[in-house]
C-alpha atoms as a PDB file:
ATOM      1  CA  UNK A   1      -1.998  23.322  -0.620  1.00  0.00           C
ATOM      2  CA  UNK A   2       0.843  22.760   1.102  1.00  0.00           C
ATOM      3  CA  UNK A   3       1.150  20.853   4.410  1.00  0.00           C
ATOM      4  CA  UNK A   4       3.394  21.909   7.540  1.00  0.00           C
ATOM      5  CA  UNK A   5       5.024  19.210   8.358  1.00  0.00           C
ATOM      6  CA  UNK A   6       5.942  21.016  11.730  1.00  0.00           C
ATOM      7  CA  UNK A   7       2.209  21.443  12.606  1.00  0.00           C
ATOM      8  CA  UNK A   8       1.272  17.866  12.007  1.00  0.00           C
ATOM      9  CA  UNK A   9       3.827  16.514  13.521  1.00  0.00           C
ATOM     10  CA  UNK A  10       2.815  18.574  16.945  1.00  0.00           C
ATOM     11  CA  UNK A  11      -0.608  18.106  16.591  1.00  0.00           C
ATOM     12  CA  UNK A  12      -0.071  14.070  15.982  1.00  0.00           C
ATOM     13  CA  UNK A  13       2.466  14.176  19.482  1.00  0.00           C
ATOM     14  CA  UNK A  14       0.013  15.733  21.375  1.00  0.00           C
ATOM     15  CA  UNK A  15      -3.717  13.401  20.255  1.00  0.00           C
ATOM     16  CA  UNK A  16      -0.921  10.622  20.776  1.00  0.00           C
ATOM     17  CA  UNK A  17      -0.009  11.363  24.055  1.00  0.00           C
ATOM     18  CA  UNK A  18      -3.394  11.644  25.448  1.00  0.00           C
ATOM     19  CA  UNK A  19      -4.174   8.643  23.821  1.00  0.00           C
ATOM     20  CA  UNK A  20      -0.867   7.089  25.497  1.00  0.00           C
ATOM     21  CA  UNK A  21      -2.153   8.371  28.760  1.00  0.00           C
ATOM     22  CA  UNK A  22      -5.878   7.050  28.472  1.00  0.00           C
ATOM     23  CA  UNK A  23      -4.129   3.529  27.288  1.00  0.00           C
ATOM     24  CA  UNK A  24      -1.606   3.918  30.685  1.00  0.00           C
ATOM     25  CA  UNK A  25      -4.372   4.281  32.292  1.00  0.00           C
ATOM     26  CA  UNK A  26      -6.951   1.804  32.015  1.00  0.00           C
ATOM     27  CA  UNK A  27      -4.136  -0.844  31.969  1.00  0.00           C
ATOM     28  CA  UNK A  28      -3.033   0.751  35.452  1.00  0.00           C
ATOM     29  CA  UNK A  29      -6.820   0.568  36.792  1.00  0.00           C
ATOM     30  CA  UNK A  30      -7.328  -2.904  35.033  1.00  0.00           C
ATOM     31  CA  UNK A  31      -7.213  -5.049  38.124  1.00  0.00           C
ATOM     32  CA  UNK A  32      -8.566  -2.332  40.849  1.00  0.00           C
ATOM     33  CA  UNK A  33     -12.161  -0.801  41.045  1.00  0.00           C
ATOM     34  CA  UNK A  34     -10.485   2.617  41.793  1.00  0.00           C
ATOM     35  CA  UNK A  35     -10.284   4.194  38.383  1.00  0.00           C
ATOM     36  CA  UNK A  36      -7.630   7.186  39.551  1.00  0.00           C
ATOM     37  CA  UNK A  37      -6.240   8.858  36.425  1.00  0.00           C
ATOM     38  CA  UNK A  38      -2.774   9.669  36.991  1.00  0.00           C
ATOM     39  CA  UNK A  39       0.577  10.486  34.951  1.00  0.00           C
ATOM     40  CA  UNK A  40       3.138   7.866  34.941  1.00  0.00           C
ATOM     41  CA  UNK A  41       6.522   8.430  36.538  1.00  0.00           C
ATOM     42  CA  UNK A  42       8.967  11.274  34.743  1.00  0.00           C
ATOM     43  CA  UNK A  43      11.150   7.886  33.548  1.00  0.00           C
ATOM     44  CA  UNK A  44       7.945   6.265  32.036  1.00  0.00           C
ATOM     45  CA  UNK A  45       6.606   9.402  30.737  1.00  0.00           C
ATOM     46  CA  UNK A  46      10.119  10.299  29.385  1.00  0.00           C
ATOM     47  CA  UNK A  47      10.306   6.856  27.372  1.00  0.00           C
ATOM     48  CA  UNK A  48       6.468   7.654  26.142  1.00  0.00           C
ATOM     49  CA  UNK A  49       6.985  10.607  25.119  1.00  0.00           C
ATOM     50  CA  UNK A  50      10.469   9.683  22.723  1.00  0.00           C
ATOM     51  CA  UNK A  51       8.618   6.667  21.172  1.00  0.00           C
ATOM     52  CA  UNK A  52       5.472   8.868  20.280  1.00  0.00           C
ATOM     53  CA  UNK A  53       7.477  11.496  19.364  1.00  0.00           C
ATOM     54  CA  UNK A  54       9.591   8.953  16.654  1.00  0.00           C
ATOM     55  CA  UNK A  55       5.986   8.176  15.393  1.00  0.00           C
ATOM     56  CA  UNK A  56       5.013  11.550  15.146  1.00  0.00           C
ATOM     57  CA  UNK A  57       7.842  12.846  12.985  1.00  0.00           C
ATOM     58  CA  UNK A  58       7.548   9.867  10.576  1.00  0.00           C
ATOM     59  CA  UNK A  59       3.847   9.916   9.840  1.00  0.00           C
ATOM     60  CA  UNK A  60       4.276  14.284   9.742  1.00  0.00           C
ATOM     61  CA  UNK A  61       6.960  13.235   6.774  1.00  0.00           C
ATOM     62  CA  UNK A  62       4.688  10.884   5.498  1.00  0.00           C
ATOM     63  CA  UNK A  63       1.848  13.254   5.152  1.00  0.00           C
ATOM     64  CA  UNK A  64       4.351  15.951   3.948  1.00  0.00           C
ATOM     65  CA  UNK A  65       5.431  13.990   1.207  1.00  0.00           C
ATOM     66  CA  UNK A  66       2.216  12.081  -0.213  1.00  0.00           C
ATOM     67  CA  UNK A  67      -0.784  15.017   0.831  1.00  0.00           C
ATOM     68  CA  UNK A  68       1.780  17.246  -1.548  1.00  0.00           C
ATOM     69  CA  UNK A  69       1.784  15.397  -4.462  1.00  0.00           C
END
């Protein structure tokens, strides 16, 4: 079977995101007892969104090149 390395990498950027979000979030809410969920400002969401999408291409190559052997 061969994997799409296109498809995991989108599907790894997008459980990573939320994930980035949740983690944003409780470290926002840490120190207040209202637990507002919100999304970080366009520069911090920018800078989130690069570094999880670096991490998503290299673990969609990984997968591409050791699920195929």
């Amino acid at each position: 079977m061969k994997i799409d390395s296109k498809k995991v990498m989108a599907i790894t950027f997008g459980v990573f995101m939320v994930e980035g979000m949740i983690h944003y979030n409780i470290g926002k809410n840490s120190k207040s007892n209202d637990k507002k969920y919100v999304i970080p400002p366009a520069k911090d969401l920018l800078k989130a969104a690069v570094v999880v999408s670096v991490f998503s291409f290299i673990t969609s190559e990984l997968v591409s090149k050791y699920a195929n052997e």
